[in-house]
C-alpha atoms as a PDB file:
ATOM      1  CA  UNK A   1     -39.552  84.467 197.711  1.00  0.00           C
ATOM      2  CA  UNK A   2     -39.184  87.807 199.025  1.00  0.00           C
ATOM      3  CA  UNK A   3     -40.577  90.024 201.452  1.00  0.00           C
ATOM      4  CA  UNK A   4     -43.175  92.038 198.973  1.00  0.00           C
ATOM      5  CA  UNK A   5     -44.536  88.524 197.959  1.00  0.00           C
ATOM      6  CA  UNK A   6     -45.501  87.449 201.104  1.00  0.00           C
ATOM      7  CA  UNK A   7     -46.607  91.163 201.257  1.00  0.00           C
ATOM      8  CA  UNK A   8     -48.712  90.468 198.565  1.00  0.00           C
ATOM      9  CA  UNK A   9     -49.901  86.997 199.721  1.00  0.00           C
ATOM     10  CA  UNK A  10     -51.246  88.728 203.160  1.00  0.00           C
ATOM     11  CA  UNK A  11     -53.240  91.533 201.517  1.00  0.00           C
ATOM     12  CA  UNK A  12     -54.999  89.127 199.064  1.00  0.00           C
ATOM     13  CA  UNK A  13     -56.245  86.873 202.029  1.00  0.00           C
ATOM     14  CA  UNK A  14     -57.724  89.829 204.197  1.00  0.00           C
ATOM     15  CA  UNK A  15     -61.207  89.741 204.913  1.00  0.00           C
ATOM     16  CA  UNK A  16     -63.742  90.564 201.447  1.00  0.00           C
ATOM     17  CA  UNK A  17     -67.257  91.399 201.457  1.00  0.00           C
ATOM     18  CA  UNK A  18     -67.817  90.660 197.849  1.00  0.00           C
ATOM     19  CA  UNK A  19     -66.516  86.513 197.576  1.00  0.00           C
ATOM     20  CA  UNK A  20     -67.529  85.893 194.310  1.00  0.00           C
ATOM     21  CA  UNK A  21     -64.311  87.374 193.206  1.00  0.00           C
ATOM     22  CA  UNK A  22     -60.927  86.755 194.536  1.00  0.00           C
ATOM     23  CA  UNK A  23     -58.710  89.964 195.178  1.00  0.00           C
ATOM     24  CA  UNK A  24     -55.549  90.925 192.887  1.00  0.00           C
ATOM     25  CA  UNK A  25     -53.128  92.553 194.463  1.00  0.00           C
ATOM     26  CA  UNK A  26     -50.520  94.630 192.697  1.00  0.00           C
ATOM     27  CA  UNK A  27     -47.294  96.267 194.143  1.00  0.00           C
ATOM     28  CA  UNK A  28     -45.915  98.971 191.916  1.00  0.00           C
ATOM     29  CA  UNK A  29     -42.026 100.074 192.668  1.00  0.00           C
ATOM     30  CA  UNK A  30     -40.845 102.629 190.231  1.00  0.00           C
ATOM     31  CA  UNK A  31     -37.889 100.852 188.448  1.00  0.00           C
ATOM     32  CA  UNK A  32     -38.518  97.564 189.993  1.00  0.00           C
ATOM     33  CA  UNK A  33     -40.478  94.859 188.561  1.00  0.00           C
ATOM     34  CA  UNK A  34     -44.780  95.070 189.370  1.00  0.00           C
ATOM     35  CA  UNK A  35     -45.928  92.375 191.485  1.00  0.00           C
ATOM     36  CA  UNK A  36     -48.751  90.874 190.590  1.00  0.00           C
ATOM     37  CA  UNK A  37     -50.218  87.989 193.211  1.00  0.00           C
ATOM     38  CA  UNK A  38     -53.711  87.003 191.431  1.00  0.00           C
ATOM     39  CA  UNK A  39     -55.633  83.324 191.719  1.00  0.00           C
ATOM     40  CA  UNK A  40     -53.000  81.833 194.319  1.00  0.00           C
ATOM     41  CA  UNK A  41     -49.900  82.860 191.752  1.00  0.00           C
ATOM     42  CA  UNK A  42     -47.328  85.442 192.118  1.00  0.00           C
ATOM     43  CA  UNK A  43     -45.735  87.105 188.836  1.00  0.00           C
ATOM     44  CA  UNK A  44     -43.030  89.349 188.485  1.00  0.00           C
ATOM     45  CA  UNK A  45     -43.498  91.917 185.761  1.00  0.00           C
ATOM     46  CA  UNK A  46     -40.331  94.061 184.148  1.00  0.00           C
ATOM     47  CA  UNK A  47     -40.962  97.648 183.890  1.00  0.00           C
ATOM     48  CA  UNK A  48     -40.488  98.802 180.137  1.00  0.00           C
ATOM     49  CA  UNK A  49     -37.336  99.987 179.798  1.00  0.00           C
ATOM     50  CA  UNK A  50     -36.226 103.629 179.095  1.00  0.00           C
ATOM     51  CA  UNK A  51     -33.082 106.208 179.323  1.00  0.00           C
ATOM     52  CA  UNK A  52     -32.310 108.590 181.533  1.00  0.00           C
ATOM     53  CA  UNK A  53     -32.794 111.062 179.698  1.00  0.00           C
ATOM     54  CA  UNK A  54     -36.522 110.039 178.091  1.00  0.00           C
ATOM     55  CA  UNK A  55     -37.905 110.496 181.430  1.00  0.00           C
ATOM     56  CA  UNK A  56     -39.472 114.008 182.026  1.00  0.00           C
ATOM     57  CA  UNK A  57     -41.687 113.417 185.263  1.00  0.00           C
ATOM     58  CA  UNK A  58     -42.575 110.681 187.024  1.00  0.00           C
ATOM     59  CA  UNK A  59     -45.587 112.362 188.922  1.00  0.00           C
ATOM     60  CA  UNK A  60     -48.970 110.283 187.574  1.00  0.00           C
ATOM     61  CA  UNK A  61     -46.891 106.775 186.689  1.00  0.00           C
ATOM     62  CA  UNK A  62     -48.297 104.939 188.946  1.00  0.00           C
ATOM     63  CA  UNK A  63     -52.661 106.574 188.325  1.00  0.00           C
ATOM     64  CA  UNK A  64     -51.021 105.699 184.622  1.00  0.00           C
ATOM     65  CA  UNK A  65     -50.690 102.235 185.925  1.00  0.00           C
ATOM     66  CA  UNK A  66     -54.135 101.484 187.342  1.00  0.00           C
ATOM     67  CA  UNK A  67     -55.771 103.333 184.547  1.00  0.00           C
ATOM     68  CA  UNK A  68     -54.076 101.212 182.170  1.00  0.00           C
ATOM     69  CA  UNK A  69     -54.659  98.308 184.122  1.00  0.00           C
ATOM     70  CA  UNK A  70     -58.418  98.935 184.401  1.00  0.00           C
ATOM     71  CA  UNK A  71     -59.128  99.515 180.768  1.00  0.00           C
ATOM     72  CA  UNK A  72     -58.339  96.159 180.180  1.00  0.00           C
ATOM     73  CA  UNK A  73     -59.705  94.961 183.389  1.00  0.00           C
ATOM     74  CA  UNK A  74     -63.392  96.451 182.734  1.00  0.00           C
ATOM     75  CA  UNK A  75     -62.749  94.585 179.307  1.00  0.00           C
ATOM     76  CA  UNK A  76     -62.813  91.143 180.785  1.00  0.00           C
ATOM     77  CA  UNK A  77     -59.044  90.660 179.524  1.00  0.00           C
ATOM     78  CA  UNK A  78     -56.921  88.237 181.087  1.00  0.00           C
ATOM     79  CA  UNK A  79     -54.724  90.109 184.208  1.00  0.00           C
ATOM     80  CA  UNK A  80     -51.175  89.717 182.592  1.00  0.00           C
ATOM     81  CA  UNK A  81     -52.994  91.739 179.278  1.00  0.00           C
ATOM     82  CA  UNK A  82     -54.128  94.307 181.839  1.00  0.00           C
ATOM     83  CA  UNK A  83     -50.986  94.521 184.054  1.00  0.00           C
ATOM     84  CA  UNK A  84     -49.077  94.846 180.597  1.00  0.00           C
ATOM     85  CA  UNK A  85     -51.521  97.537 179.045  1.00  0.00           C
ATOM     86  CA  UNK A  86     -50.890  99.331 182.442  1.00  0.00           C
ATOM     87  CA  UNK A  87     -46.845  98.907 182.457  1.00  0.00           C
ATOM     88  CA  UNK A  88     -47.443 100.699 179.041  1.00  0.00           C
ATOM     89  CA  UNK A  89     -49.422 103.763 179.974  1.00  0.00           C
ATOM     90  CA  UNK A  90     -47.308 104.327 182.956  1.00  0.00           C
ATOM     91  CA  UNK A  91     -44.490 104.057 180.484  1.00  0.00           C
ATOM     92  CA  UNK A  92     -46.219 106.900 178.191  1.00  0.00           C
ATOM     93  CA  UNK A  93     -46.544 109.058 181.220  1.00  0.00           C
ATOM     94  CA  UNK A  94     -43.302 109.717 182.765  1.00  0.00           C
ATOM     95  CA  UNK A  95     -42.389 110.863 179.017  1.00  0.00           C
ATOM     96  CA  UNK A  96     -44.417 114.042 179.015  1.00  0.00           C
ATOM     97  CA  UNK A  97     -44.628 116.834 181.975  1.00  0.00           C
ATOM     98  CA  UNK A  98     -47.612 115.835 184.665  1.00  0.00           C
ATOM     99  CA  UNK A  99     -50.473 113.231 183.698  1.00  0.00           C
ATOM    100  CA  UNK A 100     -51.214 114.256 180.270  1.00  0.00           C
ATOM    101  CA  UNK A 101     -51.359 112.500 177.032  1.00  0.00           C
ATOM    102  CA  UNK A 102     -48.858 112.683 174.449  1.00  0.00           C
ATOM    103  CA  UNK A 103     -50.572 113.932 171.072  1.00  0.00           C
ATOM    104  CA  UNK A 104     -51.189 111.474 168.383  1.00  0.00           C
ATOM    105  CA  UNK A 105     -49.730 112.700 165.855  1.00  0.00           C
END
C-alpha cells in the first residue's frame, strides 16, 4: 500500500451530496501507473508504453485522459474499459503538438 492509495481512499470517503453513486477517484502521474480506487477497490493501471523519441508534447495528456475516460463513462461501460479508453487517448496526445487529433488517415 502506498501513500497515493490511501490518498485515494481519503478523497473517495469525503462528504457527497449526490449518494446514489459512490465517487471514483483517479490519480494520474505521467509515467507512473493511474490509480484508480472505485467500489472499495484500488487498481493500478500501466501507462501505454512509448519511446523517447515518439513523444512530441505532453501538454493536454492528462484533459486526454478524462476525455477518454468519460466517453466510456457516459456510455455506461465498466470503469477499467473507461480508465483504459482514457490511458489510450492520453497516449494519442502526447504524439502530436498541443491537444489536437491526429488525422485519420
Amino acid at each position: 500500500v502506498t501513500e497515493l492509495h490511501d490518498i485515494a481512499r481519503a478523497l473517495a470517503d469525503l462528504p457527497k451530496v449526490n449518494r446514489k453513486r459512490r465517487r471514483i477517484v483517479m490519480i494520474t502521474q505521467q509515467e507512473q501507473p493511474v490509480i484508480v480506487y472505485s467500489d472499495g477497490k484500488i487498481k493500478e493501471y500501466p501507462v501505454l508504453p512509448i519511446s523517447s523519441e515518439d513523444i512530441v508534447d505532453t501538454n493536454g495528456a492528462g484533459d486526454g485522459f478524462v476525455g477518454g475516460f468519460l466517453a466510456s463513462y457516459a456510455l455506461n461501460k465498466p470503469v477499467e474499459d473507461c480508465v483504459l479508453n482514457g490511458l489510450e487517448a492520453a497516449h494519442m496526445i502526447i504524439q502530436v503538438s498541443g491537444c489536437t487529433l491526429p488525422s485519420r488517415d
